[in-house]
Protein backbone atom coordinates (compact mmCIF):
# COMPACT_ATOMS: atom_id res chain seq x y z
CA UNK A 1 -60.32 -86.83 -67.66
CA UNK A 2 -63.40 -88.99 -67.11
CA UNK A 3 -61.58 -92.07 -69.06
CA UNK A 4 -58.23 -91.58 -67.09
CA UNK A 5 -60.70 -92.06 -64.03
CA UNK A 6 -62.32 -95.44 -65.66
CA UNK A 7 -59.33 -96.78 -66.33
CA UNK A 8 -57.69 -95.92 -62.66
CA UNK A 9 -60.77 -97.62 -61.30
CA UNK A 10 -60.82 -100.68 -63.94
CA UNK A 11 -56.52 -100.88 -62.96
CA UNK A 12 -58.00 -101.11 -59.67
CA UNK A 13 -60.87 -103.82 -60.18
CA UNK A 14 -58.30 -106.07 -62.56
CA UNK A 15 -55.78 -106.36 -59.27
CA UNK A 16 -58.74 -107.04 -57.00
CA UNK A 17 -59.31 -109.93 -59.17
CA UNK A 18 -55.89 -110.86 -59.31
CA UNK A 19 -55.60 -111.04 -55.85
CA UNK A 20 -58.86 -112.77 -55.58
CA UNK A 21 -57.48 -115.39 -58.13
CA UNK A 22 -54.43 -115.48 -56.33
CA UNK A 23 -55.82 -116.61 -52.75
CA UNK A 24 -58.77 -119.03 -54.31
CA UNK A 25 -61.93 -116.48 -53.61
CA UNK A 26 -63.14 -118.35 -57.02
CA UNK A 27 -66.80 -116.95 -56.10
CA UNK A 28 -65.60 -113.32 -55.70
CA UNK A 29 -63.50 -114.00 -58.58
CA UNK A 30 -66.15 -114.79 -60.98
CA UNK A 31 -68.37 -112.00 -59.50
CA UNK A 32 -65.80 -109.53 -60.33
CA UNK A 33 -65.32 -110.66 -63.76
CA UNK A 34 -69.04 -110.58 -64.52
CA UNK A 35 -69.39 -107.24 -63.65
CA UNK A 36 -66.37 -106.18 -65.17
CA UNK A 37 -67.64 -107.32 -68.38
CA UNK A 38 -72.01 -105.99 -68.25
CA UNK A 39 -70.13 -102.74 -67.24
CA UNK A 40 -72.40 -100.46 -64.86
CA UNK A 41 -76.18 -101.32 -65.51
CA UNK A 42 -78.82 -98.76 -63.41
CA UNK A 43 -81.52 -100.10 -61.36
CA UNK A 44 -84.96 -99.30 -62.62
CA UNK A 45 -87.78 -99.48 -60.05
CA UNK A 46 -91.58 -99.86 -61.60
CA UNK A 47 -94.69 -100.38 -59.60
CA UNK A 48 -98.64 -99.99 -60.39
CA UNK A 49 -100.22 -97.37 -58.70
CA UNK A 50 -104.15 -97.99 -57.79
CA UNK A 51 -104.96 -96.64 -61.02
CA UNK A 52 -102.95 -99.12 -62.52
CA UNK A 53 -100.38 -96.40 -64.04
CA UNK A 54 -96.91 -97.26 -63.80
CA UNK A 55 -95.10 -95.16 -61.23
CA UNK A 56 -90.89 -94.97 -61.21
CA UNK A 57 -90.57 -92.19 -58.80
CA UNK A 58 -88.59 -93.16 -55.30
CA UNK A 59 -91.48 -91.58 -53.30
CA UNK A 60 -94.64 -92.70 -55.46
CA UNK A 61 -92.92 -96.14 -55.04
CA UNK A 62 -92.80 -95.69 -51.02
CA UNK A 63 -96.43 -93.96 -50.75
CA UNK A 64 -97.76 -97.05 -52.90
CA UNK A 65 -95.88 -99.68 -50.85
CA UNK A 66 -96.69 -98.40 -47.84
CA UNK A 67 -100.55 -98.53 -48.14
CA UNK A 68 -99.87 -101.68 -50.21
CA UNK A 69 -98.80 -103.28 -46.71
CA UNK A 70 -100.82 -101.59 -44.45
CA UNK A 71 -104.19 -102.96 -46.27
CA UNK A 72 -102.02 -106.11 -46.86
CA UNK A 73 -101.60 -106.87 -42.83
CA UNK A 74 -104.62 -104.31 -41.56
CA UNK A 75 -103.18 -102.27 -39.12
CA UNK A 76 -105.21 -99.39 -39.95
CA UNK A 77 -108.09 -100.91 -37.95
CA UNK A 78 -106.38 -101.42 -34.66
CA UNK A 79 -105.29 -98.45 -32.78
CA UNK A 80 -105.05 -100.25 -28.88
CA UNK A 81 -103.13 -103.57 -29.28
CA UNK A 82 -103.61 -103.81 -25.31
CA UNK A 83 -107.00 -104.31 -26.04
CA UNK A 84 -106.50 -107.02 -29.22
CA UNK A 85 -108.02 -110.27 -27.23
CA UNK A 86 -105.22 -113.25 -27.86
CA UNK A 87 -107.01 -117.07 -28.58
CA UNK A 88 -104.67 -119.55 -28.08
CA UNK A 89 -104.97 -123.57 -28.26
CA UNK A 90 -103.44 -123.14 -24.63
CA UNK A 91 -105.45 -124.19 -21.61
CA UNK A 92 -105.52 -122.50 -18.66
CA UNK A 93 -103.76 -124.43 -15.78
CA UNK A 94 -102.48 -123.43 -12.23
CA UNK A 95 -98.61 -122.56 -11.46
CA UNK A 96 -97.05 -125.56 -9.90
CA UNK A 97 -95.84 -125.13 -6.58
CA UNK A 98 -92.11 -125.97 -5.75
CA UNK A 99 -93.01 -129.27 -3.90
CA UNK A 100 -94.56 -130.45 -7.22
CA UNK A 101 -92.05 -129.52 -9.13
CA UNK A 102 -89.24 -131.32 -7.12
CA UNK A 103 -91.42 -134.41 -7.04
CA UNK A 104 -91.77 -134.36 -10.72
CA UNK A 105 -87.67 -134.04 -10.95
CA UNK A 106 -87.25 -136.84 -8.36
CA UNK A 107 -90.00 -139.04 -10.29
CA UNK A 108 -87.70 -139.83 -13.39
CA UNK A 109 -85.15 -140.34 -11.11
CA UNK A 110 -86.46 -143.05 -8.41
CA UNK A 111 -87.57 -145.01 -11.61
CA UNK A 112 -84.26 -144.88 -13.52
CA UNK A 113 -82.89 -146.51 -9.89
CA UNK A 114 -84.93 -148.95 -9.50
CA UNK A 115 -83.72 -150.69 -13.14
């Protein structure tokens, strides 16, 4: 039974390639043939614990990554980001009022004029 089922779904891969050939999806095309021919290969997933021992196990893989990133960018130090001070290169400088802004539109404009 479990051939009858590979070869519906190969029946069914072969005409999606067809078609694919058929309206010039070259890219999918190729794709499809590629796979058709490795056949199904699994996904294997190794990582180094902190002990250095190789770990393959979904959730040993997301416990490691996770305190991989959170030494990586240090967010275990910093509870309060309201009180993280921000430095920028930025100086300081008073809102302009409305007057100075319309005489700083009309500047570009009495000059372009007077060409």
């Amino acid at each position: 039974m479990k051939s009858q089922e590979q070869e519906g779904i190969s029946e069914a891969k072969i005409d999606e390639l067809e078609t694919s050939s058929k309206i010039n999806n070259i890219k999918y095309l190729y794709k499809g043939i590629n796979d058709f021919n490795r056949g199904y290969q699994p996904r294997t997933s190794i990582v180094k614990d902190e002990k250095g021992d190789l770990a393959t196990n979904f959730h040993s893989i997301l416990t490691r990554c996770r305190s991989h990133f959170s030494q990586l960018l240090n967010v275990h130090g910093v509870n309060d980001h309201r009180q993280t001070k921000i430095h920028t290169a930025e100086l300081l400088v008073a809102e302009s009022s409305a007057f100075e802004v319309e005489m700083a539109v009309e500047k570009p404009k009495r000059q372009k004029n007077a060409r």
